[in-house]
Structure formats: structure tokens, C-alpha cells
N, C-alpha and C. Protein backbone atom coordinates (compact mmCIF):
# COMPACT_ATOMS: atom_id res chain seq x y z
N UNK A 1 0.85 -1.17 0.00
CA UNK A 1 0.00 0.00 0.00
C UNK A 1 0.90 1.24 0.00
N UNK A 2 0.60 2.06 -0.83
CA UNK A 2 1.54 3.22 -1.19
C UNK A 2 1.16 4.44 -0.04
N UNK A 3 1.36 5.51 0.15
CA UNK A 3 1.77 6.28 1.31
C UNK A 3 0.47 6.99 1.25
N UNK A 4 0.04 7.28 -0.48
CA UNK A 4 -1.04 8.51 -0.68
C UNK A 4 -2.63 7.15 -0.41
N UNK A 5 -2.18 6.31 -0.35
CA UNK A 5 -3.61 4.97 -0.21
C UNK A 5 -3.85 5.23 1.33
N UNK A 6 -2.67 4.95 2.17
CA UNK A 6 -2.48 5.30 3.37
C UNK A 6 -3.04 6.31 4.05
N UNK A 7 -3.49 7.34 3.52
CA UNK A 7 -3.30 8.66 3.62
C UNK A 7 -4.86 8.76 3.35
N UNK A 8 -5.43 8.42 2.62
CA UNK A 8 -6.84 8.07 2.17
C UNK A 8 -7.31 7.45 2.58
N UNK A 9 -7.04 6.53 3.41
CA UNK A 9 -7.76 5.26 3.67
C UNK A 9 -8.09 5.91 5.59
N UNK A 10 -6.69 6.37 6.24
CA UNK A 10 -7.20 7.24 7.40
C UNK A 10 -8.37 7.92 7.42
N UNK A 11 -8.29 9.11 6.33
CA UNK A 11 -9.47 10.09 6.01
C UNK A 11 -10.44 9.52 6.09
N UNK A 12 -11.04 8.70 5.43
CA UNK A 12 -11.93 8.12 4.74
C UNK A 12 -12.64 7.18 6.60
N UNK A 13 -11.61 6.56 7.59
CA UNK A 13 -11.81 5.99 8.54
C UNK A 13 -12.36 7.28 9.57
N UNK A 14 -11.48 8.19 9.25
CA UNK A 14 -12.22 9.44 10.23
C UNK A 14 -12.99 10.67 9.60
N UNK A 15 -13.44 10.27 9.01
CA UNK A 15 -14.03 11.62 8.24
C UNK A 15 -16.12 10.75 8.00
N UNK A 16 -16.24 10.86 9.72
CA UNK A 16 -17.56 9.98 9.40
C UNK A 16 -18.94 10.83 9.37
N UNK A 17 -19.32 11.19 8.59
CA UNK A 17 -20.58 12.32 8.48
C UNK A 17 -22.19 11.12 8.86
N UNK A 18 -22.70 11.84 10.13
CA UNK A 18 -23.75 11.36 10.75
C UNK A 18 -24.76 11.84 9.43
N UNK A 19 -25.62 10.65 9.54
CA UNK A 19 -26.84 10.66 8.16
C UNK A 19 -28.14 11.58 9.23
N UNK A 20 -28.36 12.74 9.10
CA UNK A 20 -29.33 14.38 8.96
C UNK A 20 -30.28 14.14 8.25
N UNK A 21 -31.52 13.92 8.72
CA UNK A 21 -32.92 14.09 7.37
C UNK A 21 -32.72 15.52 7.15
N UNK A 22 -32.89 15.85 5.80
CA UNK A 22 -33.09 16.86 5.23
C UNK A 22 -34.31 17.67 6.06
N UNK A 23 -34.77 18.72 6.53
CA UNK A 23 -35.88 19.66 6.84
C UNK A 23 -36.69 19.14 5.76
N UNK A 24 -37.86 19.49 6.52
CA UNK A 24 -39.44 18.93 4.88
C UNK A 24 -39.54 20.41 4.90
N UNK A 25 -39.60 21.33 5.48
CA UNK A 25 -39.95 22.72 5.25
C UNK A 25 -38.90 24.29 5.11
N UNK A 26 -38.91 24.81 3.91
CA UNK A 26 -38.03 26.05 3.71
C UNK A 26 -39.01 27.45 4.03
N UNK A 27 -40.20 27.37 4.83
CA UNK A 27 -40.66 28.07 4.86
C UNK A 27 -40.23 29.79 5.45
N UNK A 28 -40.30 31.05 5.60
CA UNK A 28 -39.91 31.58 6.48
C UNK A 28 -38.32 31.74 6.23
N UNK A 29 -37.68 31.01 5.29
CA UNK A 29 -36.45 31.44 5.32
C UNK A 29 -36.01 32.44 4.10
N UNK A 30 -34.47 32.72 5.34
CA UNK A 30 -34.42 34.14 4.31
C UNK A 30 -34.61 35.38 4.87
N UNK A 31 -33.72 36.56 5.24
CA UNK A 31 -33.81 37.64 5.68
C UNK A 31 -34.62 38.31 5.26
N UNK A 32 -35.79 39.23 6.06
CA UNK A 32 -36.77 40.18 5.43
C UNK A 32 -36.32 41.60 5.78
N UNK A 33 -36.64 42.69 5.46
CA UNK A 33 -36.75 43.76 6.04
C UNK A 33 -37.51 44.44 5.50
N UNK A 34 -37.92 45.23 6.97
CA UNK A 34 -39.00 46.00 6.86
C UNK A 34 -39.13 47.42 5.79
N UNK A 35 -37.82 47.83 5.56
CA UNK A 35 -37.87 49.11 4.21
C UNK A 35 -37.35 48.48 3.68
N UNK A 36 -37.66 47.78 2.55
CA UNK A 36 -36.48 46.99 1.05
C UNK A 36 -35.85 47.75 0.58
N UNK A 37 -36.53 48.93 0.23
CA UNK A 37 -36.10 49.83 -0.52
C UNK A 37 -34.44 49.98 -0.10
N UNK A 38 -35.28 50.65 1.04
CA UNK A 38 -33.62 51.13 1.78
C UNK A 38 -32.65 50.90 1.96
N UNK A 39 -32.86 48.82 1.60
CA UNK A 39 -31.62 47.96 2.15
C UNK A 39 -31.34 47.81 0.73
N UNK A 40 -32.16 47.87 -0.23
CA UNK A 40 -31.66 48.31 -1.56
C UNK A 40 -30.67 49.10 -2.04
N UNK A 41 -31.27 50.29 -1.92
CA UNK A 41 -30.68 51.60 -1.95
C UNK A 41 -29.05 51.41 -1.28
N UNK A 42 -29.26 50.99 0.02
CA UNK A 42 -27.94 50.83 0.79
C UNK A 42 -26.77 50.24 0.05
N UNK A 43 -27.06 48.84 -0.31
CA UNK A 43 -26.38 47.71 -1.41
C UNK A 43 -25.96 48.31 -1.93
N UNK A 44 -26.61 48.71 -3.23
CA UNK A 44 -26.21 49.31 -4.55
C UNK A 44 -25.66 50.64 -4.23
N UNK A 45 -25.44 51.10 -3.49
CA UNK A 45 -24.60 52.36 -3.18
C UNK A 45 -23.23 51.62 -2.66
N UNK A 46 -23.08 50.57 -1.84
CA UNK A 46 -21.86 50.22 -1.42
C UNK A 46 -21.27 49.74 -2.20
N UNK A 47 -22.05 49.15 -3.67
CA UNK A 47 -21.09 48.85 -4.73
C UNK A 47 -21.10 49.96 -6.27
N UNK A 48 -21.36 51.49 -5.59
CA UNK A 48 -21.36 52.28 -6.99
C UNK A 48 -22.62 52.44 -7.52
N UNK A 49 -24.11 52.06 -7.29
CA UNK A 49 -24.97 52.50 -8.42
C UNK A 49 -25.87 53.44 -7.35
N UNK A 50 -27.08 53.94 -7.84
CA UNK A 50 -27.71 54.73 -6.60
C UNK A 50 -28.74 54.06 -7.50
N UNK A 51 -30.01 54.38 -6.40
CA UNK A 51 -31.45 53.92 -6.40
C UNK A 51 -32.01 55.20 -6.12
N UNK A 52 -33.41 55.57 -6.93
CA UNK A 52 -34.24 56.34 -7.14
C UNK A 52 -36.07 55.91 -7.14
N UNK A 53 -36.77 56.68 -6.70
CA UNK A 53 -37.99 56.59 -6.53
C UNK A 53 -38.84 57.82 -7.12
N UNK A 54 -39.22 57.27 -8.47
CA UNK A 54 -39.81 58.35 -9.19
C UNK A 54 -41.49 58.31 -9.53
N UNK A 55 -42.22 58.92 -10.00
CA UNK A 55 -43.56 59.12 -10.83
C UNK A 55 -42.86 58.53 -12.09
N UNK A 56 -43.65 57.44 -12.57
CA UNK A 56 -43.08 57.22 -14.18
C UNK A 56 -43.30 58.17 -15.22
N UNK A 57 -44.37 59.16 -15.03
CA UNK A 57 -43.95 60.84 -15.98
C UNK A 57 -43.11 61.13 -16.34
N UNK A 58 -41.97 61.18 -14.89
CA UNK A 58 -40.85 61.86 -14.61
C UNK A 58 -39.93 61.33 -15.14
N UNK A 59 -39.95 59.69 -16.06
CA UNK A 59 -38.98 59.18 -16.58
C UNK A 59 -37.99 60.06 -17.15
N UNK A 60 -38.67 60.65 -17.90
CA UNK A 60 -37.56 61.63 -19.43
C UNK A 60 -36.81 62.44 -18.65
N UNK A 61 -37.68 63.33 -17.80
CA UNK A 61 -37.17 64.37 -17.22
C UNK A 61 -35.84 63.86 -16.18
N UNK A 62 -36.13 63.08 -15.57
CA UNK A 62 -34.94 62.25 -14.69
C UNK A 62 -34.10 62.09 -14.86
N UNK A 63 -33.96 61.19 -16.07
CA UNK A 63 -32.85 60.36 -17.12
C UNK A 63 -32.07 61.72 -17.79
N UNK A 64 -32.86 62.88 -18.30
CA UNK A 64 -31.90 63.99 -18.89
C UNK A 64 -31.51 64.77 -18.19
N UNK A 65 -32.19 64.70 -16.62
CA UNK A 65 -31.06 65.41 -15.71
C UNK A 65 -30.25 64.58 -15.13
N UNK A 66 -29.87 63.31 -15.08
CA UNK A 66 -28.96 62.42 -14.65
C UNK A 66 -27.89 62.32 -15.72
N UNK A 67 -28.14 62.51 -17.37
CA UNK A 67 -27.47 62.52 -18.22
C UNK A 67 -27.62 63.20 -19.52
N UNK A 68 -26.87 64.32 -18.81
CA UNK A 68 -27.32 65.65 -19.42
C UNK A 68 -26.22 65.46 -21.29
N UNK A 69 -25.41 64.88 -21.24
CA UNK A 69 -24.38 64.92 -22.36
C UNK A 69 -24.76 63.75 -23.16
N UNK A 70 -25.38 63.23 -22.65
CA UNK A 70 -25.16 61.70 -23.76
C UNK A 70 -25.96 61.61 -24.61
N UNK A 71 -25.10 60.80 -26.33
CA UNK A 71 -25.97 61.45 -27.77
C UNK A 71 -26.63 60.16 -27.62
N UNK A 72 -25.92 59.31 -28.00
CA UNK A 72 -26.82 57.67 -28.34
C UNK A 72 -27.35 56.82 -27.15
N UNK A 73 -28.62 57.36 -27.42
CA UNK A 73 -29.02 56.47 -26.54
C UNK A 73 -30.46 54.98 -26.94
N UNK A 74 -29.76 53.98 -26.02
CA UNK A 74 -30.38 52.60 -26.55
C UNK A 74 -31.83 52.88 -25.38
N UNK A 75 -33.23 52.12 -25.71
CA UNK A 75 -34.08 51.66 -24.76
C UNK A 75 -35.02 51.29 -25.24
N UNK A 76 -35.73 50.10 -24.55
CA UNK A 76 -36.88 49.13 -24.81
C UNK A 76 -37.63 49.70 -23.54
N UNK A 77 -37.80 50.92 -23.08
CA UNK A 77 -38.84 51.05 -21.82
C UNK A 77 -39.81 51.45 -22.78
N UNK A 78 -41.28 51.04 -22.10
CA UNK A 78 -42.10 51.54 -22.50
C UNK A 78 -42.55 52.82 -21.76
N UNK A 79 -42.47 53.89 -22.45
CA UNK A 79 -43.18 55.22 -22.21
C UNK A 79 -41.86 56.25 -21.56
N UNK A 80 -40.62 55.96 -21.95
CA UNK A 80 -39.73 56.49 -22.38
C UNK A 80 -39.13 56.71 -23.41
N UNK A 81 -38.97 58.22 -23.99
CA UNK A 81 -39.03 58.87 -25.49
C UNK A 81 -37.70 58.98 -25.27
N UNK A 82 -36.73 59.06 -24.77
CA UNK A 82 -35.48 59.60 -25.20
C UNK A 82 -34.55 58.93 -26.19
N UNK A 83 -34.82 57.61 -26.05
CA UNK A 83 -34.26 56.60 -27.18
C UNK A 83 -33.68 57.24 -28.13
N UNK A 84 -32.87 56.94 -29.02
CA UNK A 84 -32.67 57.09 -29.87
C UNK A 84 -32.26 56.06 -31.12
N UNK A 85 -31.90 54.89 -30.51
CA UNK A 85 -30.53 54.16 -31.17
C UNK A 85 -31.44 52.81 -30.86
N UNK A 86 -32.15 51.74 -32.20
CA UNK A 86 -33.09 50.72 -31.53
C UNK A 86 -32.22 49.45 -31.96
N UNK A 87 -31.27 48.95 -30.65
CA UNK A 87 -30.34 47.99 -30.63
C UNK A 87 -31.01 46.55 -31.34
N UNK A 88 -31.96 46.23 -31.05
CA UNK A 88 -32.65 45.17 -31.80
C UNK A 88 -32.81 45.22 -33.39
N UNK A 89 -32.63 46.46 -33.81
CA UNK A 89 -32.49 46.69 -35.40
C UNK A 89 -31.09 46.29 -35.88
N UNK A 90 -30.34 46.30 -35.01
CA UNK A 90 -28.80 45.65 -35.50
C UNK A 90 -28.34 43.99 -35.13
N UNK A 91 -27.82 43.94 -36.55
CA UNK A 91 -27.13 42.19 -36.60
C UNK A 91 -26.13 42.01 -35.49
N UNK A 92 -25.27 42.63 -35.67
CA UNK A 92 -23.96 42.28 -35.33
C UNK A 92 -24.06 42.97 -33.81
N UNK A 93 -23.55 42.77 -32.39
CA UNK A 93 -23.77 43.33 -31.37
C UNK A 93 -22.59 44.27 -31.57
N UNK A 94 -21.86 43.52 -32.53
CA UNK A 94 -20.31 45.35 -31.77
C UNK A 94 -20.75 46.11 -32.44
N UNK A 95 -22.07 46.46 -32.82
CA UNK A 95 -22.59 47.78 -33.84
C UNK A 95 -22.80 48.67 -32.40
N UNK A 96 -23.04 47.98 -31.35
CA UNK A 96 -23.94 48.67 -29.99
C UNK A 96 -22.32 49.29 -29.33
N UNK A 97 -21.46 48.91 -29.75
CA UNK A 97 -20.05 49.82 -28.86
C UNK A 97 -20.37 51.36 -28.54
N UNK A 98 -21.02 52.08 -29.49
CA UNK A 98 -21.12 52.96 -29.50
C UNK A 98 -22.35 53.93 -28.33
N UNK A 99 -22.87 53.16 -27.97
CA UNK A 99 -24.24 53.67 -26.87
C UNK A 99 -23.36 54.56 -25.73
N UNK A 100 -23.90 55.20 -25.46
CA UNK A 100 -23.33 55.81 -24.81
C UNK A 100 -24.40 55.62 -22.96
N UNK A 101 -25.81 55.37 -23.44
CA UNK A 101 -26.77 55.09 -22.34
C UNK A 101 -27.86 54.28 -22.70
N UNK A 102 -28.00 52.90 -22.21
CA UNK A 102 -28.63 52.02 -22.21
C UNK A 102 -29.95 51.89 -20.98
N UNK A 103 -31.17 52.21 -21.25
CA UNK A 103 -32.13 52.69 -20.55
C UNK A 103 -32.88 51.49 -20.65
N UNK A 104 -32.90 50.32 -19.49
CA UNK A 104 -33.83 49.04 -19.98
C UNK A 104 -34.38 48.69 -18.96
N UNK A 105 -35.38 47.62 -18.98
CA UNK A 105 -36.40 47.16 -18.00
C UNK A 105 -35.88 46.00 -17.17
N UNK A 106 -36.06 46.01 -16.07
CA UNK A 106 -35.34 44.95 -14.96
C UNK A 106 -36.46 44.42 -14.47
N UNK A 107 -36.44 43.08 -14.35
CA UNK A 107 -38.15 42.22 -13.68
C UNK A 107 -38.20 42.64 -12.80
N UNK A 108 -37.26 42.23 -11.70
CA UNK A 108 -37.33 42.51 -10.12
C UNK A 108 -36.15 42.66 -9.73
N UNK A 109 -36.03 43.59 -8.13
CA UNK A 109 -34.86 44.02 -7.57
C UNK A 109 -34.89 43.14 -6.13
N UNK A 110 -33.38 42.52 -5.87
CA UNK A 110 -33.21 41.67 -4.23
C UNK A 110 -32.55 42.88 -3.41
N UNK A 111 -33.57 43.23 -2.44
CA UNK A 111 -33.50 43.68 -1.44
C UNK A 111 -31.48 43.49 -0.67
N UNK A 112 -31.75 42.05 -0.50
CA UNK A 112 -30.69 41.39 0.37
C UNK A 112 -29.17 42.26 -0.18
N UNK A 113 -28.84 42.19 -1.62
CA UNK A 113 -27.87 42.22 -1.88
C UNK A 113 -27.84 43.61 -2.96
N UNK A 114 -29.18 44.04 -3.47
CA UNK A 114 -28.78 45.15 -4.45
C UNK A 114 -28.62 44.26 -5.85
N UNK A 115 -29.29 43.56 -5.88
CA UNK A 115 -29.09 42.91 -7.13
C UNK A 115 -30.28 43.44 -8.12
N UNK A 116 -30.18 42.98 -9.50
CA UNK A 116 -31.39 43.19 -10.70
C UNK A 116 -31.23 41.98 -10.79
N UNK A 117 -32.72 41.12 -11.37
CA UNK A 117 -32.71 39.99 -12.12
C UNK A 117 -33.07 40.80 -13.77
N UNK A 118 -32.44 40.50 -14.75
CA UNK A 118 -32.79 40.94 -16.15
C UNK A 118 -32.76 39.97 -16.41
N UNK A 119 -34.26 39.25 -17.37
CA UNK A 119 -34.15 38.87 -18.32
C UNK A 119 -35.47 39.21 -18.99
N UNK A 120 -35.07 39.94 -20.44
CA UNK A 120 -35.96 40.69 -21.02
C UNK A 120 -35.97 40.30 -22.51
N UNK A 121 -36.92 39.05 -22.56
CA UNK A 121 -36.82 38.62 -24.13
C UNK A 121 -37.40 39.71 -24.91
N UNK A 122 -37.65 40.92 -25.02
CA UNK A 122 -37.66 42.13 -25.62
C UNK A 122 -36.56 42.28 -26.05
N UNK A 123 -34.96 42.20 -25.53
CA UNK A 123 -34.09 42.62 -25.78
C UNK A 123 -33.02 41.58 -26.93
N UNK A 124 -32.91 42.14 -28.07
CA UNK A 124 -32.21 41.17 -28.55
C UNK A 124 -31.04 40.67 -28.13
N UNK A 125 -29.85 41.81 -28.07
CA UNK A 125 -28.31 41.82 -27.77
C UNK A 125 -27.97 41.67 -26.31
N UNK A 126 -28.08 40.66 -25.39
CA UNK A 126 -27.37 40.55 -24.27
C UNK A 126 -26.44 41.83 -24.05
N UNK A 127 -25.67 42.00 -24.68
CA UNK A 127 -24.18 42.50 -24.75
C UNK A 127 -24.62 43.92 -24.34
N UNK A 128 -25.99 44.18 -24.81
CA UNK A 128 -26.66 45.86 -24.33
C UNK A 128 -26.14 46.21 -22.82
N UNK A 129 -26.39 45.40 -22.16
CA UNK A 129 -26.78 45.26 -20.20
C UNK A 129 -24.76 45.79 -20.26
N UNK A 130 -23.89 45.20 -21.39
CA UNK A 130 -22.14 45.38 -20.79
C UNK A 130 -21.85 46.29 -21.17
N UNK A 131 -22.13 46.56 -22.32
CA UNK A 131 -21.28 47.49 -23.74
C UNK A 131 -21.74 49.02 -23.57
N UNK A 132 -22.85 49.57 -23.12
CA UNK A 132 -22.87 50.67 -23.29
C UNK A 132 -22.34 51.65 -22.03
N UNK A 133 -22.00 52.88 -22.14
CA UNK A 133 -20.77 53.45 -21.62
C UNK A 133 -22.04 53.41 -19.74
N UNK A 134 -23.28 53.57 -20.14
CA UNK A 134 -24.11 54.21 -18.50
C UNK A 134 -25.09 52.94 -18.68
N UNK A 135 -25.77 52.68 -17.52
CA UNK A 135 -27.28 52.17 -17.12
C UNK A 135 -27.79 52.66 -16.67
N UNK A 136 -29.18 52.31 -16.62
CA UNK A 136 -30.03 52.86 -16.01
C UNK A 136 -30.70 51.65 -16.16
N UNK A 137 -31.77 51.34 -15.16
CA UNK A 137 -32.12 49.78 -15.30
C UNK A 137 -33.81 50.60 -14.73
N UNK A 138 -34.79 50.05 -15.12
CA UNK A 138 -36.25 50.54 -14.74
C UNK A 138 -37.39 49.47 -14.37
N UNK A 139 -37.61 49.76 -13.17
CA UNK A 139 -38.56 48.73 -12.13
C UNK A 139 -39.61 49.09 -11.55
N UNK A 140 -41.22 48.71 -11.47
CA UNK A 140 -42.24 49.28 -11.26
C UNK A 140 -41.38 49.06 -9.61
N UNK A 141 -41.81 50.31 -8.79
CA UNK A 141 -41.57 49.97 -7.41
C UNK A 141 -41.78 48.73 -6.28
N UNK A 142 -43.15 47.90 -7.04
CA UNK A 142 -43.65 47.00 -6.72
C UNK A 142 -43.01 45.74 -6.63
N UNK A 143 -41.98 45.60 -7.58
CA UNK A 143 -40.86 44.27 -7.96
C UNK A 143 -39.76 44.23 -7.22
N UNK A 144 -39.83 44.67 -5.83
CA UNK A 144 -38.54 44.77 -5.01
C UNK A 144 -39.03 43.63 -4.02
N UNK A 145 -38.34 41.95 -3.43
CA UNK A 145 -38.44 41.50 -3.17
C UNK A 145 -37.43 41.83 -2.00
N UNK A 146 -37.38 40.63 -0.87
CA UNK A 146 -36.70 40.78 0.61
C UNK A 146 -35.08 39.82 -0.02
N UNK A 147 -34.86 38.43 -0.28
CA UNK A 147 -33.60 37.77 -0.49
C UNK A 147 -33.87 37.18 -1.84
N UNK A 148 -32.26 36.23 -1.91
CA UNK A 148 -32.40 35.50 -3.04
C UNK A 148 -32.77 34.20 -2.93
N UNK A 149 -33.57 33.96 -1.93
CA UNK A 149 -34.60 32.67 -1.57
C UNK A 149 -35.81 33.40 -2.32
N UNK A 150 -36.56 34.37 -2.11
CA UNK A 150 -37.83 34.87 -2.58
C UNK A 150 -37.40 34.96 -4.40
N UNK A 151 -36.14 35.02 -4.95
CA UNK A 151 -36.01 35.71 -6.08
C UNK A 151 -35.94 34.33 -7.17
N UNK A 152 -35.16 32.87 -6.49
CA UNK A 152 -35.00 31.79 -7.20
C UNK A 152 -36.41 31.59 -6.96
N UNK A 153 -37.31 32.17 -6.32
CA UNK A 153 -38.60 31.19 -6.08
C UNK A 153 -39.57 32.21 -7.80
N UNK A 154 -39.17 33.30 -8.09
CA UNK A 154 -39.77 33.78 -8.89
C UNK A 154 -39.07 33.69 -10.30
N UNK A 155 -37.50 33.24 -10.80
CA UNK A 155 -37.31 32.39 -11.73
C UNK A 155 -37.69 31.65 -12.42
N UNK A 156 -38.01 31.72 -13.37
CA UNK A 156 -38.49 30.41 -14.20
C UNK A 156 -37.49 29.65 -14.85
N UNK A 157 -36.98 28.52 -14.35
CA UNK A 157 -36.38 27.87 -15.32
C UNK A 157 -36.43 27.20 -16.27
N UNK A 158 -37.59 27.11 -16.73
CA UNK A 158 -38.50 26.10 -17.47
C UNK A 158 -37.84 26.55 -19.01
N UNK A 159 -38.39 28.00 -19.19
CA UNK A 159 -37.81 28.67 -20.43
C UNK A 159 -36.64 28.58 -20.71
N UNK A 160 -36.02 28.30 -21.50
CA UNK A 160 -34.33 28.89 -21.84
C UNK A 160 -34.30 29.96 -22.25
N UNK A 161 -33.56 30.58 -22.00
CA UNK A 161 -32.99 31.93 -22.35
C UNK A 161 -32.06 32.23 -21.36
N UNK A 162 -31.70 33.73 -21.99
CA UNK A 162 -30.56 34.50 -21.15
C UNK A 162 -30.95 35.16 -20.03
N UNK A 163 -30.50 35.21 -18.63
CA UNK A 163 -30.87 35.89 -17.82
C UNK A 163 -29.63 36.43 -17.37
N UNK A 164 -30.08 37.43 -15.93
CA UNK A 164 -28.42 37.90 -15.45
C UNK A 164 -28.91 38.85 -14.34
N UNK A 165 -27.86 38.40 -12.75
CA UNK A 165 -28.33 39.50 -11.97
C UNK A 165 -27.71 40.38 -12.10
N UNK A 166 -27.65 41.89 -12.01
CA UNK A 166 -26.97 42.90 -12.74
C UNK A 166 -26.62 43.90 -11.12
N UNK A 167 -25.81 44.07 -10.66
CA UNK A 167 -25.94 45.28 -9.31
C UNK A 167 -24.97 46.22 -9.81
N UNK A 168 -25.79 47.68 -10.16
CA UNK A 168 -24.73 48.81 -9.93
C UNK A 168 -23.97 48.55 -10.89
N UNK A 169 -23.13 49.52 -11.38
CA UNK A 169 -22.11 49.55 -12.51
C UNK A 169 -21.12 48.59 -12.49
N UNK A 170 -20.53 48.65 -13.67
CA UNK A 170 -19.04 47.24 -13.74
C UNK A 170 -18.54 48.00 -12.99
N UNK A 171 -18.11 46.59 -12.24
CA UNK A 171 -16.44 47.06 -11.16
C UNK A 171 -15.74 45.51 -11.19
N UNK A 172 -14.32 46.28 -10.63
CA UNK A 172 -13.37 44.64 -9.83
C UNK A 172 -12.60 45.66 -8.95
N UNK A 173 -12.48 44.30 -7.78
CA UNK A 173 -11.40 45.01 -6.73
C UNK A 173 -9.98 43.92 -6.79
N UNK A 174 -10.17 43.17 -7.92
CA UNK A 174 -8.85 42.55 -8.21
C UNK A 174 -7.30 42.90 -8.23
N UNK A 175 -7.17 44.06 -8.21
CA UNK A 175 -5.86 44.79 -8.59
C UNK A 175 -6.01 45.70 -7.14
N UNK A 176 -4.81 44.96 -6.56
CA UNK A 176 -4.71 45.73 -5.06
C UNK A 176 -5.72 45.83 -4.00
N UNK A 177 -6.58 45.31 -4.29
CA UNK A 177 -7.75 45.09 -3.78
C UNK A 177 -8.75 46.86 -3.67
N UNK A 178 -8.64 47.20 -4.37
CA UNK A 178 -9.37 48.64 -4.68
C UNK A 178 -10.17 48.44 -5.66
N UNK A 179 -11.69 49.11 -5.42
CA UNK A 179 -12.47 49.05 -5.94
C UNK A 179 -12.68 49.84 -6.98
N UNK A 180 -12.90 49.65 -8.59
CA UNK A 180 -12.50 50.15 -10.08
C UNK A 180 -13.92 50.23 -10.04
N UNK A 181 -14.54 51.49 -10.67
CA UNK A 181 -16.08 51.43 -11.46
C UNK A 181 -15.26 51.66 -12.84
N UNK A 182 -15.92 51.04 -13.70
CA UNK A 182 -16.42 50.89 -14.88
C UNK A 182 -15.43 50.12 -15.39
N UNK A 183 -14.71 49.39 -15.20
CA UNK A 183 -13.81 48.52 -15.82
C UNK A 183 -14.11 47.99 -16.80
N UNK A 184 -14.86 47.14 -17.02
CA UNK A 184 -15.16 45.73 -17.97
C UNK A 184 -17.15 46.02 -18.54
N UNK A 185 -17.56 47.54 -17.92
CA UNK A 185 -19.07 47.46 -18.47
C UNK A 185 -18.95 48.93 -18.17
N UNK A 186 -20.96 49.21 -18.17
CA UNK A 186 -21.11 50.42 -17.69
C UNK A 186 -20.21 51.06 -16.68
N UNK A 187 -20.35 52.47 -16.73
CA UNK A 187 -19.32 53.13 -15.96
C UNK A 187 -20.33 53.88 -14.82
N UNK A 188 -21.92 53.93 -15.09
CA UNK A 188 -22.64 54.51 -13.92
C UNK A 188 -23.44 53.47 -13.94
N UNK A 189 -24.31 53.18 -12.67
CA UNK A 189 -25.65 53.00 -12.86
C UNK A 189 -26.53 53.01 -11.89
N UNK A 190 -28.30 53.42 -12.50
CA UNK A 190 -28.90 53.82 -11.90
C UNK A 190 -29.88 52.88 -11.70
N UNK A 191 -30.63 52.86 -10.63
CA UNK A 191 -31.87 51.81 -10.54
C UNK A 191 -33.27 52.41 -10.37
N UNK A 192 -33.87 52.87 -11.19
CA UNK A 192 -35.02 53.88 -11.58
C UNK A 192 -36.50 52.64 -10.80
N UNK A 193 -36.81 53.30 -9.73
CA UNK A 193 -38.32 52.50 -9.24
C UNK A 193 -39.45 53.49 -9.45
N UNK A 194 -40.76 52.86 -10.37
CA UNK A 194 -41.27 53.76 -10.98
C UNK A 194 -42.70 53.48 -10.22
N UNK A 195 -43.34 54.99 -9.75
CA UNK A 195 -44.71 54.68 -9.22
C UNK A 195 -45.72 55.08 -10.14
N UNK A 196 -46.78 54.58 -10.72
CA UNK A 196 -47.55 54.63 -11.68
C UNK A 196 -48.62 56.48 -11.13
């Protein structure tokens, strides 16, 4: 018997895991809080994006005082005019390099962490949510859930397609451990909650 059999064969003698019935119930689990918003808001500020609470009127007006310079702009919201640039009309996605603000619809927001779930078969080009220079992501106020126990429970996996949780602008704290906005995607972003 060789040294590494030896060596395995100990482990294996002491490494004895007692047999646990699984719980029959996940009920109740999962952190709640009482302002989502806030613990929202909180998140996505500790990683770079801010959260807003608007009248959906106020869309246009919002978005052009948040981004007063920018020419091309991409969006599939409904009952936002500022669009300009309709990414689904193009083949090729590196046609979209050029956006400068990508204005799109997010299903629902996790409380817990500041996350977006996107997946918006409206949208042709995935690559929209990386490539354009800002976000702005748009959520009836109503779609803000407590964790990501409540959020896999509203997933569908049934469908295929692309999905993606999205928080706050690209960053990495890989290099020295300092935190970079806009590295590898958007360079702002905003999380627009809209009250009818």
C-alpha cells in the first residue's frame, strides 16, 4: 500500500458524516426587512450604483437630468421617449459599442444584496446590459423582493434563455484590492423604481 492509499484510507476511517434528514420545510427562510427599498438603496450604493424613486412621468425628465451629455441612446422602456438608437435593429452586437446610455427594464430588484434579475426577451443583444458606456435599469416599485430565496422562487427555469443578476455599474477590486467602477461594463448605474 503506497503512502497517498495510506493517507486516504485514514481520512476516509475518520471523516464519518452522521446521516441528517433533510428539513421537509423552507418556509420563512431568508432575511426580510421591513424598508427593502432602503436595504436596496444601501447595497447598490456600497457597490457604486444609486437607487431612485420616481412618478413614471418623470422618466424623461430624470434620465436627462442624470445625463445631461449623452448622444446615443439605446431603450426598450415603454413610455420612455429619449431613445434614440433601436439595438434590436442591428445584426452584429459590436454595432452597440457605441451607446453611450442604455435605458432598460429589470423584472425585479433583491433587497438582500442590491441585485437586478434581467431577463428581457424584448431585448435582442445581451451584450446591451455590458457594452454601453451608463445604465439605467427601470422597475415598477412594486418588484422589489426581501432575499435570493424569494427571487429563485420567482425564476423560471422552465424557459431557456438569457438571464443575469446585474448590481450597480461594472467594477473589480482585483488589482490591489481597490475598488474600479467601470472597468469591464457600464461606468454609472442607476436603478429607476417607478410609481404609476
Amino acid at each position: 500500500m503506497t503512502s497517498k492509499e495510506k493517507i486516504l484510507n485514514k481520512i476516509k476511517e475518520n471523516n464519518v458524516v452522521p446521516d441528517v434528514e433533510l428539513p421537509s420545510s423552507y418556509e420563512n427562510f431568508g432575511i426580510t426587512f421591513e424598508d427593502k427599498f432602503a436595504r436596496f438603496s444601501t447595497m447598490l450604493e456600497s457597490v457604486g450604483g444609486k437607487a431612485l424613486v420616481i412618478d413614471k412621468k418623470d422618466l424623461d425628465q430624470t434620465v436627462k437630468d442624470l445625463y445631461k451629455d449623452e448622444k446615443v441612446i439605446a431603450s426598450n422602456v415603454d413610455g420612455f421617449t429619449l431613445g434614440n438608437f433601436d439595438s434590436n435593429e442591428q445584426e452584429d452586437p459590436h454595432n452597440l459599442r457605441d451607446i453611450d446610455l442604455a435605458v432598460v427594464k429589470g423584472n425585479f430588484a433583491v433587497a438582500e444584496n442590491g441585485a437586478i434579475w434581467m431577463k428581457n426577451e424584448e431585448n435582442r443583444h445581451r451584450s446591451l446590459y455590458f457594452i454601453a458606456q451608463n445604465i439605467v435599469i427601470v422597475i415598477d416599485e412594486k418588484d422589489i423582493i426581501n432575499n435570493m430565496h424569494e427571487a429563485y422562487q420567482k425564476i423560471n427555469f422552465e424557459n431557456v434563455g438569457y438571464g443575469v443578476f446585474i448590481s450597480g455599474p461594472s467594477k473589480t477590486a482585483d488589482i490591489e484590492q481597490s475598488l474600479v467602477i467601470g472597468a469591464h461594463g457600464p461606468k454609472s448605474g442607476y436603478v429607476i423604481f417607478t410609481k404609476s
